[in-house]
Protein backbone atom coordinates (compact mmCIF):
# COMPACT_ATOMS: atom_id res chain seq x y z
CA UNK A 1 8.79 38.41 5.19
CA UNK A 2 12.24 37.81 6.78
CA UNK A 3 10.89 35.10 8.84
CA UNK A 4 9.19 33.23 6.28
CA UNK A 5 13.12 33.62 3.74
CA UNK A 6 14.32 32.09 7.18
CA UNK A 7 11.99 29.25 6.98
CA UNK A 8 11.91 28.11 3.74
CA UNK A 9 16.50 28.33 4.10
CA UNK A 10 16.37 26.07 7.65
CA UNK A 11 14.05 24.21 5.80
CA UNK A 12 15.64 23.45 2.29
CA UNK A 13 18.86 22.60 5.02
CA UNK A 14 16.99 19.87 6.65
CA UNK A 15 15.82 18.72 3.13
CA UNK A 16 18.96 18.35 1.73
CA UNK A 17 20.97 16.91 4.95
CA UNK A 18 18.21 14.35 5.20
CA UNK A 19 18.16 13.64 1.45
CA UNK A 20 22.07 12.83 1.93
CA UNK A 21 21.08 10.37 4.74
CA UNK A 22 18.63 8.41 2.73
CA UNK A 23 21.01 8.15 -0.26
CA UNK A 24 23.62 6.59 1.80
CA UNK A 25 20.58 4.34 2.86
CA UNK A 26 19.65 3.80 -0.76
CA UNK A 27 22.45 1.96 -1.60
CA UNK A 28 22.51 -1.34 0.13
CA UNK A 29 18.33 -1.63 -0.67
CA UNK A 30 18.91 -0.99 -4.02
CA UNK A 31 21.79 -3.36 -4.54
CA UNK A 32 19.99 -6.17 -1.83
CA UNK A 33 16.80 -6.05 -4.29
CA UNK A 34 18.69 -6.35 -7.48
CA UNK A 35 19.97 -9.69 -6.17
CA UNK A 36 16.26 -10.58 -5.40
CA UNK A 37 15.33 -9.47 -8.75
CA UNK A 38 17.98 -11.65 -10.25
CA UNK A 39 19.63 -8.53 -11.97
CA UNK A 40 23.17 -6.88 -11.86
CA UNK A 41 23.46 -4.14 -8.94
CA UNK A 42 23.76 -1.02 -11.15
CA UNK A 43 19.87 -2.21 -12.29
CA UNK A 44 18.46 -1.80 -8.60
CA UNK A 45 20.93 1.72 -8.28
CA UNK A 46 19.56 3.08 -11.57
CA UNK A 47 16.19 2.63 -10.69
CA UNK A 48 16.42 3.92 -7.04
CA UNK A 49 17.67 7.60 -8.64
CA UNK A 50 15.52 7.52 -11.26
CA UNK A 51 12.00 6.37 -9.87
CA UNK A 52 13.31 8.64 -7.28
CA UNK A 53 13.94 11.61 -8.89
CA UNK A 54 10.87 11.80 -11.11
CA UNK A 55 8.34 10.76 -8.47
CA UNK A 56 10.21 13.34 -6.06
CA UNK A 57 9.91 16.45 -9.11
CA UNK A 58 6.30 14.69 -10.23
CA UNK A 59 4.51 13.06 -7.62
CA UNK A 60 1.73 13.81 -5.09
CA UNK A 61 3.36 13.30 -1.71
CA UNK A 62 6.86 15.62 -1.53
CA UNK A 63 8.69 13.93 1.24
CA UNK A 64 7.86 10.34 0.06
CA UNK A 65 11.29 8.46 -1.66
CA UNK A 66 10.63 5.80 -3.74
CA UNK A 67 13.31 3.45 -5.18
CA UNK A 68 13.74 -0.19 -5.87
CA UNK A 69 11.27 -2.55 -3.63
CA UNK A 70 11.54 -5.78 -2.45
CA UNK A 71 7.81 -6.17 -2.75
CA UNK A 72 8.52 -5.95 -6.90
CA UNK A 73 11.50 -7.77 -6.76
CA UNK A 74 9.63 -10.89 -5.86
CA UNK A 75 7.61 -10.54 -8.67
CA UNK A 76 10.18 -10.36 -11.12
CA UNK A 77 12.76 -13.08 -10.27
CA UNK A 78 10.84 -15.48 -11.87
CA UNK A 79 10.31 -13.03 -15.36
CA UNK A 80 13.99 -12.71 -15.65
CA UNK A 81 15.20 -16.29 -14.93
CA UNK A 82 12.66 -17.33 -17.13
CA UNK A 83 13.03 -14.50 -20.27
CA UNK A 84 15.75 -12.37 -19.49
CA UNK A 85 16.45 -8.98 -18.10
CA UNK A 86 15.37 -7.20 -21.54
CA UNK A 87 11.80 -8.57 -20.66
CA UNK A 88 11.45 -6.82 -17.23
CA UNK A 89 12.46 -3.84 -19.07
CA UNK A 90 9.58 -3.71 -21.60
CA UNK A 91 7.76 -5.05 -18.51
CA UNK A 92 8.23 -2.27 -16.40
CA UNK A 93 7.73 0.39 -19.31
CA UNK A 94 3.75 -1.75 -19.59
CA UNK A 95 3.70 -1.40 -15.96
CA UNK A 96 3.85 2.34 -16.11
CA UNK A 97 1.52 2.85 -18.39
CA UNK A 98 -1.01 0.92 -16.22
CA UNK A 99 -0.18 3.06 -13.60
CA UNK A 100 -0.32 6.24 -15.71
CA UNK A 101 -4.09 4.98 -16.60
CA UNK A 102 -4.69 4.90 -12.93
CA UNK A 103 -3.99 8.23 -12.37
CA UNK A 104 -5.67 9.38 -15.48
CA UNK A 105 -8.90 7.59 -14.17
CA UNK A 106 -8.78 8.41 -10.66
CA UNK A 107 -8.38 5.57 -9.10
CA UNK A 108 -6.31 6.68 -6.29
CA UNK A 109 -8.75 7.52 -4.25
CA UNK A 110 -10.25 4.13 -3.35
CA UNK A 111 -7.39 3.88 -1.19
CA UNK A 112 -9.56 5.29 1.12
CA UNK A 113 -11.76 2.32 1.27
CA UNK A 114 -8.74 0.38 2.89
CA UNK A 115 -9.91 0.29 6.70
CA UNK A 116 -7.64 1.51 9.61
CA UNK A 117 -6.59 -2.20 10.81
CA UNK A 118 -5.75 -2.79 7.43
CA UNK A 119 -3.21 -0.37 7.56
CA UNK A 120 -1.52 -1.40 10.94
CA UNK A 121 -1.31 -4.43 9.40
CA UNK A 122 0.34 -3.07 6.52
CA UNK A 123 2.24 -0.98 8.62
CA UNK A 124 3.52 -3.80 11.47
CA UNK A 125 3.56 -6.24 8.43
CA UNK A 126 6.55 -4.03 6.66
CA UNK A 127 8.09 -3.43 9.60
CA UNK A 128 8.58 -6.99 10.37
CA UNK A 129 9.77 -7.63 6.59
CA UNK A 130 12.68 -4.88 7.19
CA UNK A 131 14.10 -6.11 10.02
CA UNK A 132 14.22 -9.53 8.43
CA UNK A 133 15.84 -8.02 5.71
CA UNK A 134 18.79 -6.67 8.11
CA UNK A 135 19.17 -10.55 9.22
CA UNK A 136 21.27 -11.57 5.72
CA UNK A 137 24.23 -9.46 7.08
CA UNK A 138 24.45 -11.03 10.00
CA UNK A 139 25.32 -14.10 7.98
CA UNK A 140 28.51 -15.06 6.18
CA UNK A 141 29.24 -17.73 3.22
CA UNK A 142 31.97 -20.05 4.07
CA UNK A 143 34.70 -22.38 2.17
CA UNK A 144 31.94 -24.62 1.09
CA UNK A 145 29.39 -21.73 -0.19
CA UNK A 146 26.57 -22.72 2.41
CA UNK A 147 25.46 -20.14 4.19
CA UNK A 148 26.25 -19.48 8.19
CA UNK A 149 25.79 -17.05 11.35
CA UNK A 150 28.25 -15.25 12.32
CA UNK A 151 29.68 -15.83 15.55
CA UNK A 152 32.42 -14.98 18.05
CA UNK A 153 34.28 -11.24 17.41
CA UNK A 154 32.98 -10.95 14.24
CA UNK A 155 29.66 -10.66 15.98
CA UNK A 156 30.63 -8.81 18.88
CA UNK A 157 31.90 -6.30 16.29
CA UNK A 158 28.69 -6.22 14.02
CA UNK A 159 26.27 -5.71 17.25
CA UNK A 160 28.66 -3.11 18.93
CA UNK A 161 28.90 -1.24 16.00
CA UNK A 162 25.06 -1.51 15.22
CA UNK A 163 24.27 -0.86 18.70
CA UNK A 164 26.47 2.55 18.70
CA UNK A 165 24.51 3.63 15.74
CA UNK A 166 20.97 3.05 17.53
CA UNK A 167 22.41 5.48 20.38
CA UNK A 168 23.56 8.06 18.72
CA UNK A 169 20.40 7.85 16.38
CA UNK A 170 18.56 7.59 20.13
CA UNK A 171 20.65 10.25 21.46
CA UNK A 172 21.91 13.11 19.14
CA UNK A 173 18.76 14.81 18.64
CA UNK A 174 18.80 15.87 22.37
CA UNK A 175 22.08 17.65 21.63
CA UNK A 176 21.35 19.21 18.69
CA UNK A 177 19.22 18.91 15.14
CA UNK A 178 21.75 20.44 12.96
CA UNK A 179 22.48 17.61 11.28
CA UNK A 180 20.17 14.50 11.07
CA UNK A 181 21.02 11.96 13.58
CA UNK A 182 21.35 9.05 10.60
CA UNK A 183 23.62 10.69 8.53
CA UNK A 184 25.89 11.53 11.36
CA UNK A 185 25.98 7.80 13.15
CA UNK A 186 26.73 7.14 9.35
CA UNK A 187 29.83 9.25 9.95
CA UNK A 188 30.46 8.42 12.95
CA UNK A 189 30.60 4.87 12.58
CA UNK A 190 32.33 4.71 9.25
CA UNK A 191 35.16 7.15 11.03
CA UNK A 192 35.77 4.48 14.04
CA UNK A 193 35.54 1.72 11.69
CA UNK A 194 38.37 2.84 9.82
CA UNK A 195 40.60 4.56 12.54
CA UNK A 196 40.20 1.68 14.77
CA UNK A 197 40.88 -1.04 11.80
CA UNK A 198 38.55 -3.02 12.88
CA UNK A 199 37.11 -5.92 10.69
CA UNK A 200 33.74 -5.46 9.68
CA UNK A 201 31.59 -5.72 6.36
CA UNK A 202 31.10 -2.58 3.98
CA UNK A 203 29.24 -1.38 1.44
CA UNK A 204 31.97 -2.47 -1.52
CA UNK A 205 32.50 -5.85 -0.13
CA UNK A 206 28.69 -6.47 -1.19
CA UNK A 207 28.56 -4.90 -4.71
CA UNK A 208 30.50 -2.39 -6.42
CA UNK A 209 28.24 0.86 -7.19
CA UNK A 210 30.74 2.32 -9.76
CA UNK A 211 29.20 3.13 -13.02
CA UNK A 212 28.50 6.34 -15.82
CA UNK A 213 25.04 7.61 -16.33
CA UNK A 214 22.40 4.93 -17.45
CA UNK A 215 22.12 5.37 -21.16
CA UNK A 216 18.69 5.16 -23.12
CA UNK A 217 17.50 1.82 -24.94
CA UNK A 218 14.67 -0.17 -26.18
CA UNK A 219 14.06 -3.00 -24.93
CA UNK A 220 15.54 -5.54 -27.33
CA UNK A 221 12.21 -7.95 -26.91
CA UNK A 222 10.26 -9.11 -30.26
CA UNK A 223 7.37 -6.52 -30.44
CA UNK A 224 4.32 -8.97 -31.09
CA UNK A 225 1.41 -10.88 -29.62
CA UNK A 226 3.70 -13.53 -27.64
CA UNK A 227 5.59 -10.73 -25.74
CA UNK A 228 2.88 -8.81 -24.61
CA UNK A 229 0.81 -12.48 -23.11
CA UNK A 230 3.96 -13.02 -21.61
CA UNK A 231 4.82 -8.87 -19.61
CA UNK A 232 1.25 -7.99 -19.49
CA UNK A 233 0.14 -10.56 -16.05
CA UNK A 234 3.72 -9.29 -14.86
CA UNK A 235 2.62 -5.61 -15.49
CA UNK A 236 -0.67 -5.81 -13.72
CA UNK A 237 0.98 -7.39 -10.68
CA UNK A 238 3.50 -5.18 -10.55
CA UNK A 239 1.64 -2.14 -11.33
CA UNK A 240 -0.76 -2.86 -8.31
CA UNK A 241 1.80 -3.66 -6.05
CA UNK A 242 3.74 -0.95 -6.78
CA UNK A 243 0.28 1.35 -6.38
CA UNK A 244 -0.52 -0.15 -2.90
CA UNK A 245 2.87 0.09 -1.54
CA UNK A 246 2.86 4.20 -2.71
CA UNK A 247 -0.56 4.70 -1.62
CA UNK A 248 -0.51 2.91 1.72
CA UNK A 249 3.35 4.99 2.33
CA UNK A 250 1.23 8.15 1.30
CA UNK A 251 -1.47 7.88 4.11
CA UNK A 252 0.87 7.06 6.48
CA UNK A 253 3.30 9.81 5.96
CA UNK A 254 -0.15 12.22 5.76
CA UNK A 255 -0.64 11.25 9.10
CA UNK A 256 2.07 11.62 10.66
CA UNK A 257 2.75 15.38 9.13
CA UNK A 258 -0.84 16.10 9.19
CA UNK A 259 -0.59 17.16 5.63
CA UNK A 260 -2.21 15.55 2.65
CA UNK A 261 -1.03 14.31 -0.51
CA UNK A 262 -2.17 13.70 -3.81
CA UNK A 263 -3.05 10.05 -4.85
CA UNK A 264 -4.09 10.22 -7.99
CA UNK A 265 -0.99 12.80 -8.69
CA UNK A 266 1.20 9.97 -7.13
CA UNK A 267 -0.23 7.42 -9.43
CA UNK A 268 0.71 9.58 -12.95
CA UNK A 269 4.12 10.58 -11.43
CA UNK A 270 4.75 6.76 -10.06
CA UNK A 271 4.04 5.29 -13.50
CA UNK A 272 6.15 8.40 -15.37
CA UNK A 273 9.19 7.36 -13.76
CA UNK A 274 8.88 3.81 -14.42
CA UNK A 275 7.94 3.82 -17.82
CA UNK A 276 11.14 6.62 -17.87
CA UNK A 277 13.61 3.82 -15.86
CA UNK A 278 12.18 0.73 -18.13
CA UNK A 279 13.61 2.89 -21.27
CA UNK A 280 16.90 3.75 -19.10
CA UNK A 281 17.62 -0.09 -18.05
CA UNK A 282 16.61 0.07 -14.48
CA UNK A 283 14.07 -2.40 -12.83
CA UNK A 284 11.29 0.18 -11.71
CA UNK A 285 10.48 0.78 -8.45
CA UNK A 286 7.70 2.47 -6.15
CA UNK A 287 7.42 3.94 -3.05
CA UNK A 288 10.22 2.61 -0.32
CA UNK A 289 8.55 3.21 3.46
CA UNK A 290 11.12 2.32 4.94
CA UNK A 291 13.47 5.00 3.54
CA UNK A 292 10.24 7.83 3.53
CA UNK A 293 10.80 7.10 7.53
CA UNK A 294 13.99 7.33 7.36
CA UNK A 295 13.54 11.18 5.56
CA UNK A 296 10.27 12.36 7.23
CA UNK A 297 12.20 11.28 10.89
CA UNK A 298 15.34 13.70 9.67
CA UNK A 299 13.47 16.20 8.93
CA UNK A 300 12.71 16.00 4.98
CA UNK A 301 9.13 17.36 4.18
CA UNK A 302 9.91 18.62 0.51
CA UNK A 303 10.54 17.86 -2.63
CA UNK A 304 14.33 18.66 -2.46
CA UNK A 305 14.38 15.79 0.54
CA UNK A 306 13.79 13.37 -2.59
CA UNK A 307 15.83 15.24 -5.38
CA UNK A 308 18.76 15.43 -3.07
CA UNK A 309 18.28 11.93 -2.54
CA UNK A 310 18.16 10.74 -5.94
CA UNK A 311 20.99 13.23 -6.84
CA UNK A 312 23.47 12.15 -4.51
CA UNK A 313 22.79 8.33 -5.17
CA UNK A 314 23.70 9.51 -9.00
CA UNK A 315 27.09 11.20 -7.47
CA UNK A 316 27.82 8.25 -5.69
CA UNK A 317 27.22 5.74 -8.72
CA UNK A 318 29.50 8.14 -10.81
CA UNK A 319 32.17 10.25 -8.30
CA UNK A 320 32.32 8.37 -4.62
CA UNK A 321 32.09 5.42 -4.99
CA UNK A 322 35.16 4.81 -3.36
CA UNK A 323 34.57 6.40 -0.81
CA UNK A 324 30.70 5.18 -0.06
CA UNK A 325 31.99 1.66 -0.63
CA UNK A 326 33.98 2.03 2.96
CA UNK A 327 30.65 2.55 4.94
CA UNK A 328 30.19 -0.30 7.36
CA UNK A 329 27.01 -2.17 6.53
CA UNK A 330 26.74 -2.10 10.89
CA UNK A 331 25.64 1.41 10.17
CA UNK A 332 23.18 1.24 7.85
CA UNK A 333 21.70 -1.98 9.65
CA UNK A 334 21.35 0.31 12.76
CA UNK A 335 20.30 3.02 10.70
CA UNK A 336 17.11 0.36 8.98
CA UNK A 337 16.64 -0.86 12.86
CA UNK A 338 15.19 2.19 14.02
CA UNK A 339 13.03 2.83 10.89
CA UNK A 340 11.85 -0.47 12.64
CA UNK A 341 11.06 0.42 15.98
CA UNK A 342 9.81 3.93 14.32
CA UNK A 343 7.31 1.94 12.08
CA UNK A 344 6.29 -0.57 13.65
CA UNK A 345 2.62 0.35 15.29
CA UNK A 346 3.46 -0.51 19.39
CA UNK A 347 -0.32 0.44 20.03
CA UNK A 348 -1.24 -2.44 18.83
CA UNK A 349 -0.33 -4.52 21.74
CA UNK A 350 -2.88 -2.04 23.85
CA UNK A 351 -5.45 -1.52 21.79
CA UNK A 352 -5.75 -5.52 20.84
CA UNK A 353 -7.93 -5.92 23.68
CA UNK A 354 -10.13 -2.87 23.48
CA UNK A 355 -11.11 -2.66 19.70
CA UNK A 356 -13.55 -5.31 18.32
CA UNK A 357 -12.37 -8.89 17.68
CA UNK A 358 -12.81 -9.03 13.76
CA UNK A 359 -10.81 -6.19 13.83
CA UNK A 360 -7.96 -7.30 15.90
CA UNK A 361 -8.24 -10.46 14.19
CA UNK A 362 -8.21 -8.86 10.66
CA UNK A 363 -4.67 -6.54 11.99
CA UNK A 364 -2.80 -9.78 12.63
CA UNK A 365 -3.69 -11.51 9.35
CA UNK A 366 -2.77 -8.86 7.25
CA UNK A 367 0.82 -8.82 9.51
CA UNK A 368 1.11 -11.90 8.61
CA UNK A 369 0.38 -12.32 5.37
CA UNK A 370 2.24 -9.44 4.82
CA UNK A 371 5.82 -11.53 5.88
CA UNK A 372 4.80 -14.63 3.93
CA UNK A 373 4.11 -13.00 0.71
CA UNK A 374 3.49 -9.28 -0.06
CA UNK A 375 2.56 -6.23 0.27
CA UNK A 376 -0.71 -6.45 -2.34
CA UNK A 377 -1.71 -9.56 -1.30
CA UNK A 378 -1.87 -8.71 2.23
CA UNK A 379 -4.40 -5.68 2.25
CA UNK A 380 -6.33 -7.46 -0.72
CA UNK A 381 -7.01 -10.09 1.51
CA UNK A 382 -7.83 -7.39 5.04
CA UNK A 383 -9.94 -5.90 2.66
CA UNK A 384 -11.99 -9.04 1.60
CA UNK A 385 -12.49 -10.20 5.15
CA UNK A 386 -13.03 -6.45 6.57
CA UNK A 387 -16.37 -6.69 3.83
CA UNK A 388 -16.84 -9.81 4.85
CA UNK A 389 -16.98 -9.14 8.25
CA UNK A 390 -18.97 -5.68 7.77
CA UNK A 391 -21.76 -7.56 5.32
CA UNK A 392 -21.94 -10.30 8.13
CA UNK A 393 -22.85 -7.76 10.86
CA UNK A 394 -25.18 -5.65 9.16
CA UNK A 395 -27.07 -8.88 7.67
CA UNK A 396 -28.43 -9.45 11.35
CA UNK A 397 -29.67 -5.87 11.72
CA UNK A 398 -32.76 -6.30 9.84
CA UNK A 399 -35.66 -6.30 11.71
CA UNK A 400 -39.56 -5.39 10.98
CA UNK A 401 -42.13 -3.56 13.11
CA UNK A 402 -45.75 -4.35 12.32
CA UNK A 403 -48.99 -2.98 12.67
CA UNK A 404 -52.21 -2.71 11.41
CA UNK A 405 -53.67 0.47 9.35
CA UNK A 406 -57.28 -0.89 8.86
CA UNK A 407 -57.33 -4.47 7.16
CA UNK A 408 -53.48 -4.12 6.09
CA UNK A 409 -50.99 -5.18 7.70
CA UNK A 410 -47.91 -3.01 7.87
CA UNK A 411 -44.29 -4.42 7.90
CA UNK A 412 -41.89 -1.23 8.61
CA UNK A 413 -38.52 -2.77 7.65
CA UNK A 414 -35.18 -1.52 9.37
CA UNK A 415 -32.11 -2.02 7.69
CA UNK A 416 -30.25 -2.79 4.05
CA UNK A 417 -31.68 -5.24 1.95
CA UNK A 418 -28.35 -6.87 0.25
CA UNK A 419 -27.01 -10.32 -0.40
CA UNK A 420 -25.45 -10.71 3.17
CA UNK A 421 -29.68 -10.54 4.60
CA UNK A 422 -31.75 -10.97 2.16
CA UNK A 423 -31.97 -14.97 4.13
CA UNK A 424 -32.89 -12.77 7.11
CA UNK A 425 -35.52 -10.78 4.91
CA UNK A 426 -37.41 -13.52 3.96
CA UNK A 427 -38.17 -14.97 6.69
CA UNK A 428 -39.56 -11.91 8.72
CA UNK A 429 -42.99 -12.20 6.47
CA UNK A 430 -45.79 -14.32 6.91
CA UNK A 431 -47.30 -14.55 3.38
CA UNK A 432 -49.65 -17.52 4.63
CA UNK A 433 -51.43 -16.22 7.83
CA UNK A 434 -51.36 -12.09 6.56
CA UNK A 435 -54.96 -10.59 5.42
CA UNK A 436 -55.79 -9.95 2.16
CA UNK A 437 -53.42 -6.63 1.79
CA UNK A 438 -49.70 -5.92 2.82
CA UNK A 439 -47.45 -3.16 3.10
CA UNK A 440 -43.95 -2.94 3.37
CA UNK A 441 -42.75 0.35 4.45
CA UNK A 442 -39.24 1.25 3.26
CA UNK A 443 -38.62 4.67 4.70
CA UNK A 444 -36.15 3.24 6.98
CA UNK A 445 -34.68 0.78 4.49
CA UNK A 446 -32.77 0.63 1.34
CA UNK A 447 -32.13 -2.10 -1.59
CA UNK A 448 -28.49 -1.93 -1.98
CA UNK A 449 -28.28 -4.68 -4.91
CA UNK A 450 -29.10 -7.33 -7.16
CA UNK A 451 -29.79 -9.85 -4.61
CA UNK A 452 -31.92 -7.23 -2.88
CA UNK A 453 -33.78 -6.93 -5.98
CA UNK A 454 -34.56 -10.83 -6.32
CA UNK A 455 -35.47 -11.25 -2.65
CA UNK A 456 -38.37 -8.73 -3.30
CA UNK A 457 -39.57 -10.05 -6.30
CA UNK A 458 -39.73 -13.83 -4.72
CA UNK A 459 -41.79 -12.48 -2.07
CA UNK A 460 -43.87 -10.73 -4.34
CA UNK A 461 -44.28 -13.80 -5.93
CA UNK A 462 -45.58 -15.76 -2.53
CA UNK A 463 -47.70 -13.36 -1.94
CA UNK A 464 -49.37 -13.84 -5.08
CA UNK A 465 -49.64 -17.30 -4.93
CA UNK A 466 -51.46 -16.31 -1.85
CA UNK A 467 -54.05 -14.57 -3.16
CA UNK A 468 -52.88 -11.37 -1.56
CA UNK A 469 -51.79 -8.05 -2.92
CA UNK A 470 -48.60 -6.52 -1.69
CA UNK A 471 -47.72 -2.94 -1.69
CA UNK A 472 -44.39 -0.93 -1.83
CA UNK A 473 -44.55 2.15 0.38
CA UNK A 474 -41.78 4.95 0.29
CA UNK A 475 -39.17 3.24 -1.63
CA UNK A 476 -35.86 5.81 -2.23
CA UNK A 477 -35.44 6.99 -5.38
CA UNK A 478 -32.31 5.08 -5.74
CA UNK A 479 -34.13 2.17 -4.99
CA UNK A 480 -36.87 2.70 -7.94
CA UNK A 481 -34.18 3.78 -10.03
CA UNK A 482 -32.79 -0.49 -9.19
CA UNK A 483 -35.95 -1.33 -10.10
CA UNK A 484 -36.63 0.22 -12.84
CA UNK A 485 -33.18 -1.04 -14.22
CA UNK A 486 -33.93 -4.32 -13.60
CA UNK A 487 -36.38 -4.25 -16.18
CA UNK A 488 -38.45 -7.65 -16.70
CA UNK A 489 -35.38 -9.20 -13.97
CA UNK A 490 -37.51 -8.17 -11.30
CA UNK A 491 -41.51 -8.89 -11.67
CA UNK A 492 -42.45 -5.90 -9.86
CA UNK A 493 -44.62 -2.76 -10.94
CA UNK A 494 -43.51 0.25 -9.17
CA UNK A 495 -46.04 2.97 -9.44
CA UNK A 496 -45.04 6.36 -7.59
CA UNK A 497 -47.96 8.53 -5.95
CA UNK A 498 -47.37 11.77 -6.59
CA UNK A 499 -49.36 13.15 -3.26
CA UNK A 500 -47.93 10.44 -0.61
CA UNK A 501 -44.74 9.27 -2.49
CA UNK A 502 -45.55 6.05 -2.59
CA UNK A 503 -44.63 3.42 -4.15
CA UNK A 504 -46.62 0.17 -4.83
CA UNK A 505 -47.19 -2.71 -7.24
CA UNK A 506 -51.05 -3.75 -7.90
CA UNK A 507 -50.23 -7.36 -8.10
CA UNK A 508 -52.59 -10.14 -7.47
């Protein structure tokens, strides 16, 4: 008993110190994707503690933070330039919903149909979009408002400073794990930065984060036909980005702790807090991997990791923001550069060579689509060619074995009978040149679907213009049960012997 009261104290500690070091984190994302979204900063910062409080308290992954997303903010630059900030409220309140109905209906769980190069992808795809997310400070506006590199001291001062931030991120946790190596480079750096005086970017010179507690509205949009054909193709993108993004986090993070969350818990608790944050004025938000890697890598495995997180963001927006407004953006850039080198898959490089081309092939797109447009689009797309590629392999593995049993011929077919072979199908019989009588044996097939279906009833068909009969022999019962659903679709009589289970049509 005393050692567990020990355990659960060291580990609400590591909880709440790592919570602290993703809220510092929080704040330039939040602010960076409110620009994105086209919407003032305290928009992205009330989203990031609210989606990240309720999904923390609600959700079905505790150690996952979710927050404001580039992958939504996208989406809904081109919803607010074109109708106004009150629209991606009521937007993100429709949004919820969907994702509410989700949950409701279960749908979480065909995440697992998502295959495992799929998620490198995803994985090396995200990582790639966050450290081109860190290039922007690296850049300065000048007299003329165009944008430029920096150069010179300037960037001496930016790399030293990020650089110092890597190591002690590198290097701490060999000393001790007291406190999570983040929030103390955070420290660290933010100390020599002002001590030293020497001239370098921070959090305030990017966006104020002073504000009061986000207040609770309706959106101020007409409430008629118009509105809703104008949110609701926002809403469904948005909900299923924001869906992928949490799911995809949530099997990651499972296997790295070797624990498993809850997807269709996740989905309820994702769309709770946006439907909550579209009522509150923020611009909704799902699950951030970045920052997740930034907790689970600290130490954060609870829900307090998350609560902590949203909490201090809240104490920041309200209390300190002077003070958080002096951290150098150097340390948080070094802070989001090893989330980078954490995320990022480096297996991938060895394994390219050893795991099946369509595969490898499939990892790389969905990388790369993944840093030209999104998140959703991305695995939609490695899904669609992982099918593609799967129906495409098993259409050559039908084959038939004949003999004779008398005067009938017997075709013993191997293999699923679906659209992808049902070409192949056809063309292993011999309707012509067979005798008068034909069996097909299915006990080591299976009709998978319509197409299936049609491709037996056209050979039916030549074999009746034949002359010949053609029996059925052992067909599954989920195959009868097609059949028999097809109804007058499919021209075939399937009779069932009770003594052989066999099934056959008397045609001809």
């Amino acid at each position: 008993m005393f050692e567990l009261a020990v355990n659960k104290t060291r580990n609400l500690k590591a909880d709440m110190l790592s919570g602290l070091t993703v809220a510092l984190a929080l704040v330039p994302e939040a602010v960076a994707f409110a620009f994105v979204a086209g919407v003032e900063p305290l928009v992205g910062l009330y989203a990031a503690f609210m989606v990240g409080l309720i999904t923390s308290v609600m959700g079905g992954r505790p150690g996952m933070i979710s927050g404001a997303t580039g992958a939504l903010a996208v989406v809904m630059v081109s919803l607010v330039a074109d109708h106004g900030v009150e629209y991606l409220f009521a937007t993100v309140i429709l949004m919820g919903i969907l994702q509410i109905g989700a949950g409701v209906l279960r749908l979480g769980k065909f995440i697992r149909m998502v295959p495992h190069p799929v998620m490198l992808g995803f994985v090396n795809g995200l990582a790639i979009v966050i450290f081109l997310a860190q290039l922007s400070q690296f850049k300065f506006i000048d007299a003329n408002g165009d944008s430029q590199w920096l150069s010179g001291e300037p960037l001496y001062t930016l790399l030293g400073l990020v650089a110092l931030t890597m190591a002690i991120i590198k290097f701490l946790p060999k000393l001790t794990t007291a406190i999570p190596s983040s929030l103390a480079a955070i420290i660290v750096i933010s100390l020599v930065a002002t001590y030293t005086g020497l001239e370098t970017r921070t959090v305030g010179e990017v966006a104020s984060i002073a504000g009061g507690l986000p207040s609770f509205s309706i959106p101020s949009v007409p409430f008629n036909l118009e509105t809703l054909t104008i949110i609701f193709p926002y809403a469904v993108i948005l909900a299923a980005i924001g869906l992928i993004e949490s799911l995809l986090t949530l099997t990651l993070i499972d296997e790295i702790t070797e624990t498993r969350g809850r997807g269709n818990k996740e989905c309820i608790g994702q769309g709770v807090a946006n439907v909550t944050t579209g009522f509150f004025g923020g611009m909704g938000g799902c699950a951030m991997i970045g920052q997740s890697m930034i907790n689970i890598n600290s130490g954060g495995r609870g829900r307090a990791s998350g609560i902590t997180a949203a909490l201090s963001l809240l104490a920041f927006i309200l209390f300190a923001s002077p003070l958080i407004e002096q951290i150098p953006i150097a340390a948080l850039v070094g802070v989001m550069f090893m989330v980078v080198l954490g995320t990022f898959e480096w297996s991938s490089f060895r394994i390219m060579g050893k795991i099946p081309k369509a595969d490898a092939f499939v990892l790389v797109l969905v990388s790369g689509v993944t840093v030209a447009t999104d998140l959703a689009i991305a695995v939609i797309v490695g899904v669609i060619v992982s099918a593609l590629v799967f129906a495409w392999q098993h259409a050559k593995h039908i084959r038939v074995v004949t003999s004779m049993e008398g005067p009938t011929k017997v075709y013993r077919l191997h293999g699923p009978i679906f659209f992808g072979s049902v070409n192949n199908f056809m063309e292993l019989f011999d309707p012509k040149n067979d005798p008068e009588d034909v069996v097909i044996e299915f006990q080591y097939s299976r009709v998978a679907d319509h197409s299936g279906l049609e491709a037996i009833d056209s050979l039916a068909e030549r074999y009746i213009n034949a002359g010949k009969q053609l029996h059925l022999r052992h067909l599954s019962p989920e195959c009868r049960q097609l059949l028999r659903k097809a109804g007058d679709l499919v021209e075939v009589n399937v009779i069932e012997d009770p003594k052989y289970r066999v099934a056959s049509d008397a045609l001809g």
